[in-house]
Protein backbone atom coordinates (compact mmCIF):
# COMPACT_ATOMS: atom_id res chain seq x y z
CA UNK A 1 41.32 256.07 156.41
CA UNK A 2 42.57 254.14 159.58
CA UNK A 3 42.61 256.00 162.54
CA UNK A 4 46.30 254.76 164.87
CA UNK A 5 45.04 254.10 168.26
CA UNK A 6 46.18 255.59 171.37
CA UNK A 7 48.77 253.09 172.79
CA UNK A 8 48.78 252.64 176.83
CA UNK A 9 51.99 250.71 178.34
CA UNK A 10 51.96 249.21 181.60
CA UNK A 11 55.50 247.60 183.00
CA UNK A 12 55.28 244.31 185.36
CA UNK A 13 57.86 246.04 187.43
CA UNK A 14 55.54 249.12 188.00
CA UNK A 15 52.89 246.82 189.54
CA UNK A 16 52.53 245.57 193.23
CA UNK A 17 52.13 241.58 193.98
CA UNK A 18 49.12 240.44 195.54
CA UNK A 19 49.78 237.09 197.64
CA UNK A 20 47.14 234.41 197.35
CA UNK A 21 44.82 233.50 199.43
CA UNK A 22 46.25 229.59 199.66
CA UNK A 23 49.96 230.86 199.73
CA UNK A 24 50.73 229.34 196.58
CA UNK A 25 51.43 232.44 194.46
CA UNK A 26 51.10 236.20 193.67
CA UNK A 27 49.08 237.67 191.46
CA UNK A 28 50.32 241.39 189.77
CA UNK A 29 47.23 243.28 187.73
CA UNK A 30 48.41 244.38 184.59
CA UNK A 31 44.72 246.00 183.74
CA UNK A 32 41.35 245.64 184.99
CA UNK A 33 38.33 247.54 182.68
CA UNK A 34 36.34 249.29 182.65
CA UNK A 35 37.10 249.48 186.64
CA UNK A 36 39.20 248.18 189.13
CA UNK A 37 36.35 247.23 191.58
CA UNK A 38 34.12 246.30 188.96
CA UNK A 39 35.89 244.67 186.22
CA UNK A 40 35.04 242.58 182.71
CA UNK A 41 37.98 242.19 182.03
CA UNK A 42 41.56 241.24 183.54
CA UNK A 43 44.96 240.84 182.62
CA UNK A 44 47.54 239.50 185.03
CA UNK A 45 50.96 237.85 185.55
CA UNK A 46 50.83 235.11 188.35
CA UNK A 47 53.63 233.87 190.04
CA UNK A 48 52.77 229.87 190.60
CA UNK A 49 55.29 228.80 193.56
CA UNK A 50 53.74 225.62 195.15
CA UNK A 51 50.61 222.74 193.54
CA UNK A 52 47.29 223.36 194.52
CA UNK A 53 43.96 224.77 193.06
CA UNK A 54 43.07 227.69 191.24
CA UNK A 55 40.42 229.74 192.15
CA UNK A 56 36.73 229.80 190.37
CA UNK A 57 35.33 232.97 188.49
CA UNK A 58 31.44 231.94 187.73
CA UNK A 59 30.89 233.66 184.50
CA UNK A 60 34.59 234.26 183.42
CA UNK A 61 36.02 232.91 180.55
CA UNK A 62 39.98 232.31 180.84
CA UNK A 63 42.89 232.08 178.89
CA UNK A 64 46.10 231.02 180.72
CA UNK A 65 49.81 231.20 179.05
CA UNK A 66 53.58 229.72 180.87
CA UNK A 67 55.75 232.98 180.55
CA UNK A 68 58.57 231.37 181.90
CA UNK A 69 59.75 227.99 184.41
CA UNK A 70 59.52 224.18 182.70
CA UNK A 71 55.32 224.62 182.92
CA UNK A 72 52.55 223.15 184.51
CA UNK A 73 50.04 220.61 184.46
CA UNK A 74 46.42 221.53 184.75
CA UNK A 75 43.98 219.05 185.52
CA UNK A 76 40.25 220.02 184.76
CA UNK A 77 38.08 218.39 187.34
CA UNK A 78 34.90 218.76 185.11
CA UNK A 79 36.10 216.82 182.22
CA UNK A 80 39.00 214.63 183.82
CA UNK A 81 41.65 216.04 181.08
CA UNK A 82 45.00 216.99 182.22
CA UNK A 83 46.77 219.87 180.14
CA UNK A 84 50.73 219.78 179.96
CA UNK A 85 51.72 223.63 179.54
CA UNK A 86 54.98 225.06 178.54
CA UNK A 87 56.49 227.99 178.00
CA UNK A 88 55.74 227.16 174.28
CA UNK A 89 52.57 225.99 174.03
CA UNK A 90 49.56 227.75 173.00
CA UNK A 91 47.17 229.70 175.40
CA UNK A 92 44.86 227.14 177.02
CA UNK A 93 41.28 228.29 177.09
CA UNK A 94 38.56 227.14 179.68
CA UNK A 95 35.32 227.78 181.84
CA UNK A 96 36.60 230.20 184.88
CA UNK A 97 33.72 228.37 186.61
CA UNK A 98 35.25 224.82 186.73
CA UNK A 99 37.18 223.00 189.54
CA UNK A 100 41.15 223.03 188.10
CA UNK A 101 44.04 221.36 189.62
CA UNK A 102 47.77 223.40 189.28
CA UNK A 103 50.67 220.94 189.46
CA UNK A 104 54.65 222.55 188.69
CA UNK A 105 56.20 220.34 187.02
CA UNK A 106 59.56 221.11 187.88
CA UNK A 107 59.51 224.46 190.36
CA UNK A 108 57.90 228.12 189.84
CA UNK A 109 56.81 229.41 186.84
CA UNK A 110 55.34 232.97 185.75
CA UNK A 111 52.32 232.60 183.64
CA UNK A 112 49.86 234.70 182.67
CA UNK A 113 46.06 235.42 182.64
CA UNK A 114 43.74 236.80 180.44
CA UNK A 115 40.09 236.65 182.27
CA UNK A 116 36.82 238.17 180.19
CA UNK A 117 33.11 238.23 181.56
CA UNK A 118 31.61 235.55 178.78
CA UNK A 119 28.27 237.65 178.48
CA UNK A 120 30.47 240.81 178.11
CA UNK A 121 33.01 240.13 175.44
CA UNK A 122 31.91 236.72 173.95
CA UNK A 123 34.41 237.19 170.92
CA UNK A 124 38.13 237.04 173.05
CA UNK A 125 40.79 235.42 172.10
CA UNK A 126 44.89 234.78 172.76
CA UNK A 127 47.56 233.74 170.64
CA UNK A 128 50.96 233.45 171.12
CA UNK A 129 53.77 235.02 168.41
CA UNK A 130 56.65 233.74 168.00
CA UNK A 131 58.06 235.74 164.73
CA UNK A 132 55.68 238.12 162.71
CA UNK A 133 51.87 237.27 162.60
CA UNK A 134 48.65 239.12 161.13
CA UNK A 135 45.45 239.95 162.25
CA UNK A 136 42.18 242.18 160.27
CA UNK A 137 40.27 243.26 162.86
CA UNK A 138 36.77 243.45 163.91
CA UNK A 139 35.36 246.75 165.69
CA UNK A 140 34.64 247.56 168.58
CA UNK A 141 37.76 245.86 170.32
CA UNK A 142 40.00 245.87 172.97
CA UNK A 143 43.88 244.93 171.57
CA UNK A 144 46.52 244.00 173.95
CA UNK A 145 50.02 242.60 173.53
CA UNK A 146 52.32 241.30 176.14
CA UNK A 147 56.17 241.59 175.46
CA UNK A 148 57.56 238.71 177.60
CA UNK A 149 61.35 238.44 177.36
CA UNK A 150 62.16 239.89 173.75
CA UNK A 151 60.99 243.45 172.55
CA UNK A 152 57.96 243.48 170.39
CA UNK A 153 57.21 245.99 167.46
CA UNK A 154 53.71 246.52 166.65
CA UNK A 155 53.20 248.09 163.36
CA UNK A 156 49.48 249.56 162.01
CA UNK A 157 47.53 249.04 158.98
CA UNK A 158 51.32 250.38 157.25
CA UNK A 159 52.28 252.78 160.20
CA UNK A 160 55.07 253.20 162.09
CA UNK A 161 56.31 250.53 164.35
CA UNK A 162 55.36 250.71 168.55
CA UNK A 163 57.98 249.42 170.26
CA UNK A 164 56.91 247.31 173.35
CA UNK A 165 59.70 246.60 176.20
CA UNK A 166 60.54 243.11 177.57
CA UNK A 167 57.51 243.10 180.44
CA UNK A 168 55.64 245.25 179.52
CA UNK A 169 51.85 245.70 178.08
CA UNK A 170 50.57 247.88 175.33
CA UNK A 171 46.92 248.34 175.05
CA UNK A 172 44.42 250.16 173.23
CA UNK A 173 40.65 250.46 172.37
CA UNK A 174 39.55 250.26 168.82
CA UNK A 175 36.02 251.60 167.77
CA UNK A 176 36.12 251.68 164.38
CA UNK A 177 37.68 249.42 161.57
CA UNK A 178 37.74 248.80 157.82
CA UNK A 179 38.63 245.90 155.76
CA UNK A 180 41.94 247.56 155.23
CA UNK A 181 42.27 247.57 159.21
CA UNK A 182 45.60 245.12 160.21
CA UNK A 183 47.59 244.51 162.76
CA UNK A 184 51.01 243.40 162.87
CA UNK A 185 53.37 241.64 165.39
CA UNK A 186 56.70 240.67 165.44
CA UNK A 187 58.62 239.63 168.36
CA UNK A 188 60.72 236.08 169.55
CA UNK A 189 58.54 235.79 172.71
CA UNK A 190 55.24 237.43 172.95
CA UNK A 191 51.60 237.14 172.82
CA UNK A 192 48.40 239.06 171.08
CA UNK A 193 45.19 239.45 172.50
CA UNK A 194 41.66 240.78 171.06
CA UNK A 195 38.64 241.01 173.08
CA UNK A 196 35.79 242.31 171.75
CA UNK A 197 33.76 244.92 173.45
């Protein structure tokens, strides 16, 4: 027998914005555990307003998704790639540690972060769902999902649907699992995440 986990929803517009230290953006914390001062993991939606770098997190393994604006470019300073990123292109995943370069490509865009201490939760991930996607789960875990401009209905191993609001995050901790354990998403315009604990 599955056991439904207990949902907690967090709204973008219940949050404060926190302005960067270069004046180049905001930053509004979606959810920081196991504790605020003290996290190993972060979710956030950053408003990007003007080029420039993004700061380091030694140890932190990131994911970074364009919500909404024509996307950026992200130049990685250890390898010498540059990353094109639009609002429709897969999660980009990378060292937290490394020297990256933001340029807009054509004015502000909302993106957001997923950030996970690499020693902590080694077994993270992000995808982006566009339409109704899958996912048997591993235990223990951490499940999130971001609706971004479209509702999103999250439906459990054959249980009700959860209905998730434009901006808005639904999370939940999962310690145990079976083979029979899946998770479902549908939605135009959001994205899943799974970081294991």
């Amino acid at each position: 027998m599955n056991t439904i986990p207990a949902w907690q929803y967090i709204a973008l517009a219940n949050t404060q914005p926190s302005p960067w230290k270069n004046g180049g953006g905001t930053t509004r914390e979606l959810l920081t555990w196991p504790d605020p001062q003290d996290w190993t993991l972060r979710l956030s939606v950053a408003q990007v307003e003007a080029d420039g770098p993004f700061s380091r997190f030694e140890g932190i393994t990131r994911w970074f998704a364009v919500l909404s604006g024509a996307g950026v470019r992200l130049h990685m300073g250890a390898s010498g790639h540059t990353h094109s990123l639009t609002a429709s292109s897969d999660p980009l995943e990378f060292d937290g540690a490394q020297a990256l370069d933001c340029r807009l490509i054509n004015g502000p865009t909302q993106d957001f972060n997923l950030m996970a201490r690499s020693t902590r939760h080694p077994h993270s991930r992000m995808q982006r769902v566009a339409g109704h996607m899958y996912w048997h789960l591993e235990t223990p875990t951490l499940l999130a999902v971001w609706a971004n401009s479209a509702p999103a209905l999250v439906e459990w191993s054959g249980h009700a649907g959860l209905a998730i609001a434009p901006g808005t995050l639904a999370w939940a901790t999962l310690a145990q699992a079976n083979l029979r354990t899946r998770l479902t998403v549908q939605g135009a315009d959001a994205l899943f995440m799974e970081i294991g604990l």
